[in-house]
N, C-alpha and C. Protein backbone atom coordinates (compact mmCIF):
# COMPACT_ATOMS: atom_id res chain seq x y z
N UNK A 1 72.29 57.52 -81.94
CA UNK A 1 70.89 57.46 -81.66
C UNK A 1 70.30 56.13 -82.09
N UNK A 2 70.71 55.86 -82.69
CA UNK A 2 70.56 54.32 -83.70
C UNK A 2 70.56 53.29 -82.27
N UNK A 3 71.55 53.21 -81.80
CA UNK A 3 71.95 52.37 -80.77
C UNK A 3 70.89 52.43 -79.37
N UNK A 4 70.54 53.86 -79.59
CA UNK A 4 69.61 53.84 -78.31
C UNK A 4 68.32 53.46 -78.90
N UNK A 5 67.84 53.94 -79.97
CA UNK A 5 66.70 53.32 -80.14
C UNK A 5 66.85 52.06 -80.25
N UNK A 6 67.50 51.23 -80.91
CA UNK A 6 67.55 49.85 -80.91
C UNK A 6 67.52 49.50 -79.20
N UNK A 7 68.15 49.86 -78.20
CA UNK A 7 67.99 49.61 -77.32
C UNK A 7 66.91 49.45 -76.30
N UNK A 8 66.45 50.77 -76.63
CA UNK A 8 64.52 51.10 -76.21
C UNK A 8 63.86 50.04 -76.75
N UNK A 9 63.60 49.90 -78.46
CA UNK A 9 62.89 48.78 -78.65
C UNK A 9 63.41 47.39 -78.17
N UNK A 10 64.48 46.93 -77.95
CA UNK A 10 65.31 45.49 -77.24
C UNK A 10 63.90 45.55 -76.18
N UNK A 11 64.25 46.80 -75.21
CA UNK A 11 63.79 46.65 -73.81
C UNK A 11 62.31 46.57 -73.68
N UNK A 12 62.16 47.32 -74.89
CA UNK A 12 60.18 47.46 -74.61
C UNK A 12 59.73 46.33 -75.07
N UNK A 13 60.33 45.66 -75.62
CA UNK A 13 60.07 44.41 -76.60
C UNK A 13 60.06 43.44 -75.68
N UNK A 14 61.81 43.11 -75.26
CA UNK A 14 61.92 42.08 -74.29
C UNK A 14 61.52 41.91 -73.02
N UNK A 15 61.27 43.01 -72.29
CA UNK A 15 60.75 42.92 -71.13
C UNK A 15 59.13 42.09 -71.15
N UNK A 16 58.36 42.68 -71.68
CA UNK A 16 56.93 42.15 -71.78
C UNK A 16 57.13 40.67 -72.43
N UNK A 17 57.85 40.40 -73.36
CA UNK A 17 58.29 38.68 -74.03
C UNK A 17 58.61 38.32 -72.90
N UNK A 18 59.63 38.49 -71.81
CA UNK A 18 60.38 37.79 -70.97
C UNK A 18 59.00 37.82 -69.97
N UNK A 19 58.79 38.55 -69.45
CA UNK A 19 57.16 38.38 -68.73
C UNK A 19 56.31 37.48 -69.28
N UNK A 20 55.66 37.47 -70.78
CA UNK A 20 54.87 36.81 -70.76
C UNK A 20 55.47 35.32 -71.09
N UNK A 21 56.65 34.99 -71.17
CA UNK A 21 57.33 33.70 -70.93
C UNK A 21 57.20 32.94 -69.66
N UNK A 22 57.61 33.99 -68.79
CA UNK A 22 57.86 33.52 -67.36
C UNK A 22 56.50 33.45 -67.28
N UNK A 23 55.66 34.37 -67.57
CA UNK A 23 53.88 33.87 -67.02
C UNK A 23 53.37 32.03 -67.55
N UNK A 24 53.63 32.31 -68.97
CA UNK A 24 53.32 30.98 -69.63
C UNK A 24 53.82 29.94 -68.40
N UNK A 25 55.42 29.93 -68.48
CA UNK A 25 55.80 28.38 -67.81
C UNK A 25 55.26 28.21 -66.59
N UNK A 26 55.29 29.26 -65.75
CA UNK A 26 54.43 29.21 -64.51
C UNK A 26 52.67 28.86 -64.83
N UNK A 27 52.19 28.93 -65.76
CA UNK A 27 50.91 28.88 -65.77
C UNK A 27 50.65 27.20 -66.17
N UNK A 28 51.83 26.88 -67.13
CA UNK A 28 52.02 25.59 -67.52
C UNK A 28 51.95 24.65 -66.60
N UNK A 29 52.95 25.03 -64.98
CA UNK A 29 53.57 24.42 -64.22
C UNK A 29 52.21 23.90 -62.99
N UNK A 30 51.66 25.03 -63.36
CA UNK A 30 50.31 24.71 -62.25
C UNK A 30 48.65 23.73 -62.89
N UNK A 31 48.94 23.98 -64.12
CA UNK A 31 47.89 23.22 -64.54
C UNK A 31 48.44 21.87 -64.86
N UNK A 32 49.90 21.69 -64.95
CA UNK A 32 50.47 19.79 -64.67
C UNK A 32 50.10 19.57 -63.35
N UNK A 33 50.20 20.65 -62.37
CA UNK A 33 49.98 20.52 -61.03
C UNK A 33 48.16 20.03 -60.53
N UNK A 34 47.43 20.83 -61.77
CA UNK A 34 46.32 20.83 -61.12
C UNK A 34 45.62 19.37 -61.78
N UNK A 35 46.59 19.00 -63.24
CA UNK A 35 46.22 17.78 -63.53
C UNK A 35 46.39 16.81 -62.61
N UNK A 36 47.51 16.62 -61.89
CA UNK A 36 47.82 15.83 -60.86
C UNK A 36 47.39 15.81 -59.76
N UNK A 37 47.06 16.69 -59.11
CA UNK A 37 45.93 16.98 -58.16
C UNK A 37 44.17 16.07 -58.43
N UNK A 38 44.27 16.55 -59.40
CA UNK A 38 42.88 16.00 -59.83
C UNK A 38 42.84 14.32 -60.25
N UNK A 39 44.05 13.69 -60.58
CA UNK A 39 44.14 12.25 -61.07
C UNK A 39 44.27 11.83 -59.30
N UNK A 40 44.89 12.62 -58.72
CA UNK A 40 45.12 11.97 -57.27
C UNK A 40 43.56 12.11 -56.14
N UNK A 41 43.29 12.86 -56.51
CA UNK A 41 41.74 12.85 -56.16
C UNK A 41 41.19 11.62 -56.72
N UNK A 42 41.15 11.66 -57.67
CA UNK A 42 40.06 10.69 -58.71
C UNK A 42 40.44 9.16 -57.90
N UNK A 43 41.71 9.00 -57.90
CA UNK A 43 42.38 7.59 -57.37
C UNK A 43 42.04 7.32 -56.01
N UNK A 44 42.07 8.30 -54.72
CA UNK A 44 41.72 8.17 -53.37
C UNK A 44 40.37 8.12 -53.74
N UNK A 45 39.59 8.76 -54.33
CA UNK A 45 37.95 8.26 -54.42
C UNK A 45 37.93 7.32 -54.84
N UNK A 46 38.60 6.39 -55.56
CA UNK A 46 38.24 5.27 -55.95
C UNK A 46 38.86 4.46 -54.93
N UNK A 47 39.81 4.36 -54.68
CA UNK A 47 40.41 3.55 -53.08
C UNK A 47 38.99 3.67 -51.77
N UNK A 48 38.56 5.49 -51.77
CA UNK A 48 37.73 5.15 -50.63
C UNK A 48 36.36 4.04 -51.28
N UNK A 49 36.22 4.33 -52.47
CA UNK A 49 34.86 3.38 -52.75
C UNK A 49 35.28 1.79 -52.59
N UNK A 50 36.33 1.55 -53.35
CA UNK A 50 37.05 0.12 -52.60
C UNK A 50 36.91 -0.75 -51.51
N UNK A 51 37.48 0.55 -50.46
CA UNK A 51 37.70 0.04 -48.77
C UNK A 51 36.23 0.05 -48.67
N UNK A 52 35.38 0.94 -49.22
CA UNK A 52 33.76 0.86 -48.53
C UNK A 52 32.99 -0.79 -49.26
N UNK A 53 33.56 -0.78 -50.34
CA UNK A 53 33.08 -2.18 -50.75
C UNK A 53 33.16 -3.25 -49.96
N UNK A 54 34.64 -3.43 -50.09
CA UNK A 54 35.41 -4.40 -49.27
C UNK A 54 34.91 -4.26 -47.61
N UNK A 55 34.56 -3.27 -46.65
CA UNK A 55 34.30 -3.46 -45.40
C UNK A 55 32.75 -3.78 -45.71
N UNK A 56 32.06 -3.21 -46.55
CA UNK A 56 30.38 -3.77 -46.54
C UNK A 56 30.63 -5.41 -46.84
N UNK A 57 30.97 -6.10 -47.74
CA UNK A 57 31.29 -7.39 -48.42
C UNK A 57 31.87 -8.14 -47.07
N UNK A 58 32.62 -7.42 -46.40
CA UNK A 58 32.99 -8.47 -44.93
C UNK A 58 32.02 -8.39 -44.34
N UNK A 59 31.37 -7.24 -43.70
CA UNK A 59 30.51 -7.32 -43.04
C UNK A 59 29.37 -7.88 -43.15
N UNK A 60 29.08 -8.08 -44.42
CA UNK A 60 28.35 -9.16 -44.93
C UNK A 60 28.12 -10.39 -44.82
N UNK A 61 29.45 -10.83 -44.82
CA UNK A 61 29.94 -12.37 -44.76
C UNK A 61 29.88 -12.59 -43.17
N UNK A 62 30.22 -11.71 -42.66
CA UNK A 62 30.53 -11.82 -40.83
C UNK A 62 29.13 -12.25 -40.55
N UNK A 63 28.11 -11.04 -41.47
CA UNK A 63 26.44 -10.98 -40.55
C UNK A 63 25.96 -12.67 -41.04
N UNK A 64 26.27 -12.93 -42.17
CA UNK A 64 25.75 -14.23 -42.57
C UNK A 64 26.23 -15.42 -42.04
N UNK A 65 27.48 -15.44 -41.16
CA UNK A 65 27.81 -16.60 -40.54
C UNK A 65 27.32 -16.52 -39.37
N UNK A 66 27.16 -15.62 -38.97
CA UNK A 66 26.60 -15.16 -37.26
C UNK A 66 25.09 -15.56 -37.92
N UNK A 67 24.04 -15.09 -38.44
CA UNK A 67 23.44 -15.89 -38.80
C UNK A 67 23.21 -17.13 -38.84
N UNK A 68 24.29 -18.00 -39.60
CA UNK A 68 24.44 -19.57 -39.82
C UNK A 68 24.35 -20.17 -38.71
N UNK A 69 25.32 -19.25 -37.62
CA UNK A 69 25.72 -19.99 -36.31
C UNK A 69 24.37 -20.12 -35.55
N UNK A 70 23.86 -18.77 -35.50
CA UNK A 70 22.54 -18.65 -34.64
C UNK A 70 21.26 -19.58 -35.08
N UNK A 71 21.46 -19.87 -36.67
CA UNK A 71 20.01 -20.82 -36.91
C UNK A 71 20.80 -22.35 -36.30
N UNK A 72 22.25 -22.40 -36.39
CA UNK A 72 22.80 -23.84 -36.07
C UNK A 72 21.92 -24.31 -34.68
N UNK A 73 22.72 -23.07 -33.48
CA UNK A 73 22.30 -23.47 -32.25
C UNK A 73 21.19 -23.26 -31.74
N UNK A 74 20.15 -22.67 -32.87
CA UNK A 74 18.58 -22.59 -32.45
C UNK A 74 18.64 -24.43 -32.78
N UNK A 75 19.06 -24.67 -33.81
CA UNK A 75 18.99 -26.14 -34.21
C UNK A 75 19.01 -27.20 -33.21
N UNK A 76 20.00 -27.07 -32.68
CA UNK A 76 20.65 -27.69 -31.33
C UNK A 76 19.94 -28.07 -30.44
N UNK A 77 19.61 -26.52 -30.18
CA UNK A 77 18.61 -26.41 -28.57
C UNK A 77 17.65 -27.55 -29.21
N UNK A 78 17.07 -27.01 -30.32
CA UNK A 78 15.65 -27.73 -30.48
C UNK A 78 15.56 -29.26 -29.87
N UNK A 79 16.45 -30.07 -30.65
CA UNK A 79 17.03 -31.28 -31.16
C UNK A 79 17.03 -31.49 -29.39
N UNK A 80 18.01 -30.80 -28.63
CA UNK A 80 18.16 -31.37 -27.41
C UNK A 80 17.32 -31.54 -26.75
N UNK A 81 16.31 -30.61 -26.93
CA UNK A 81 15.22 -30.24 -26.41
C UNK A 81 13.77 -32.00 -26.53
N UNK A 82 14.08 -31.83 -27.58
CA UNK A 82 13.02 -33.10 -28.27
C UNK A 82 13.64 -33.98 -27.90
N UNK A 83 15.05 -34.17 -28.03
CA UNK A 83 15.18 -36.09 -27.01
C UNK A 83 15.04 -35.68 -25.87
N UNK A 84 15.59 -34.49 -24.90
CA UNK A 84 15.76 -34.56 -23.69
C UNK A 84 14.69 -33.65 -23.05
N UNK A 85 13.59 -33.93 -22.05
CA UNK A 85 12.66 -32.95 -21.71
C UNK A 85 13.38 -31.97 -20.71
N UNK A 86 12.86 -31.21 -20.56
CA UNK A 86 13.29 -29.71 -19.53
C UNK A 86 13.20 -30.23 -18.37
N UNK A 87 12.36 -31.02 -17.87
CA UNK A 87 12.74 -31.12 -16.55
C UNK A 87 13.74 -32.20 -16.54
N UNK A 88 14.29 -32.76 -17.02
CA UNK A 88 15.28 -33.99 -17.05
C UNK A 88 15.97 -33.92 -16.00
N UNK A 89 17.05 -32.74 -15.89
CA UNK A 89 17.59 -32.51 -15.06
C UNK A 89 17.63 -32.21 -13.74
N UNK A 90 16.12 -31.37 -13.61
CA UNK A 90 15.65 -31.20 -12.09
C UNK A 90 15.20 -32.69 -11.69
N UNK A 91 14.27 -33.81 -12.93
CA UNK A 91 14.44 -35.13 -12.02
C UNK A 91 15.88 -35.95 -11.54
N UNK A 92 16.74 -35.44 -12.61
CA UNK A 92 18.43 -36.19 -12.01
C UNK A 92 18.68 -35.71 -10.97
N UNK A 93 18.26 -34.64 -10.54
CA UNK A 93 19.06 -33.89 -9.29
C UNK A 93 18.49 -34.26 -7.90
N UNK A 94 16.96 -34.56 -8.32
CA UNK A 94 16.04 -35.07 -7.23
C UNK A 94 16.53 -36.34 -7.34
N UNK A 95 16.43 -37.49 -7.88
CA UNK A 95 17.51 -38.85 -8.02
C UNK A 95 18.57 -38.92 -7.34
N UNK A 96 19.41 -37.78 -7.07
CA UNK A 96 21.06 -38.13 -6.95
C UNK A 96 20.94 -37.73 -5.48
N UNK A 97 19.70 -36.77 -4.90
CA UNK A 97 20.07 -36.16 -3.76
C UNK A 97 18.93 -37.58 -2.81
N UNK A 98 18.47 -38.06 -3.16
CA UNK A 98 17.67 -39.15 -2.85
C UNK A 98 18.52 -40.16 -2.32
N UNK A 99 19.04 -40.72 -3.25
CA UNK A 99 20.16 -41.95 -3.38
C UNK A 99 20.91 -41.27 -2.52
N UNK A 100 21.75 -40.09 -2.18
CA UNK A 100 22.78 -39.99 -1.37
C UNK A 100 21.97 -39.72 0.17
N UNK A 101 20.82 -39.11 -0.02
CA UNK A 101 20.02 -38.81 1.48
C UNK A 101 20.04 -40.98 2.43
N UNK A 102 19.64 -41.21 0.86
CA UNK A 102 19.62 -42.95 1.13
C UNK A 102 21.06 -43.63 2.40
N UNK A 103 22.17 -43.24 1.43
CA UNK A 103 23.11 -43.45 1.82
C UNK A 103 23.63 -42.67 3.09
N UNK A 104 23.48 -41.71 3.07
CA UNK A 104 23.69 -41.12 4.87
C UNK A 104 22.86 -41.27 5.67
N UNK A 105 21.62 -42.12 5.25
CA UNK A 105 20.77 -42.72 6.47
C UNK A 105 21.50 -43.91 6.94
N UNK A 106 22.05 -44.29 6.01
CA UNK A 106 22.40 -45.86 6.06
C UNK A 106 23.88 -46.05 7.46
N UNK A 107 24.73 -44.91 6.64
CA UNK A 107 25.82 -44.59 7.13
C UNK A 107 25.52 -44.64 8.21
N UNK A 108 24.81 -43.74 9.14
CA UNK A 108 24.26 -43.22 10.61
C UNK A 108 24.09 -44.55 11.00
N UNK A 109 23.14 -44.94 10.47
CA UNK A 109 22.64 -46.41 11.14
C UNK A 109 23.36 -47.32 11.59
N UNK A 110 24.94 -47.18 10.56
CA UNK A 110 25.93 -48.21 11.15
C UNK A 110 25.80 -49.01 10.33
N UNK A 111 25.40 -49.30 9.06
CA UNK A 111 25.21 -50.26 8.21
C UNK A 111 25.51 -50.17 6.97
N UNK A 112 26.18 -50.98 6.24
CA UNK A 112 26.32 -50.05 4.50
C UNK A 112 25.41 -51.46 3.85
């Protein structure tokens, strides 16, 4: 009888130890898990705040040269504008078609 009771208590004993062992390491196993979960979160949020830096900071730099460029060639125009008047060109064109109307009168005529 000795033997069986020792046995009963082994079993009533060890069963619930061996359970609440196996519970522990499994419980262990998920909160390394959930630590890691959570450091890997923490790290992609900080990567996405990164990439959002880094694409505002370009886009930045992009809007400010497009800028630069646009006050350049407002610059330009101006400048061209003040040596050269607007009609400049409609008088060159009246000039060139003159001189050549000149010259195909001439032509016809038989005369250079």
């Amino acid at each position: 009888m000795s033997q069986e009771l020792t046995l009963l208590v082994v079993v009533e004993l060890l069963f619930p130890l061996a359970l609440g062992l196996l519970w522990l390491g499994i419980k262990r196993q998920f909160e390394r898990r959930d630590r890691k979960d959570e450091q890997i979160a923490e790290l992609l949020a900080r990567q996405e705040v990164k990439k959002d830096e880094m694409i505002s900071e370009r886009f930045a730099r992009i809007q400010s040269t497009l800028c630069d460029v646009k006050v350049k060639v407002d610059q330009i125009v101006v400048s061209m504008h003040e040596k050269v008047p607007f009609d400049y060109c409609n008088h060159k064109e009246e000039e060139y078609r003159d001189s050549l109307k000149d010259f195909d009168i001439r032509l016809r005529q038989g005369g250079i």
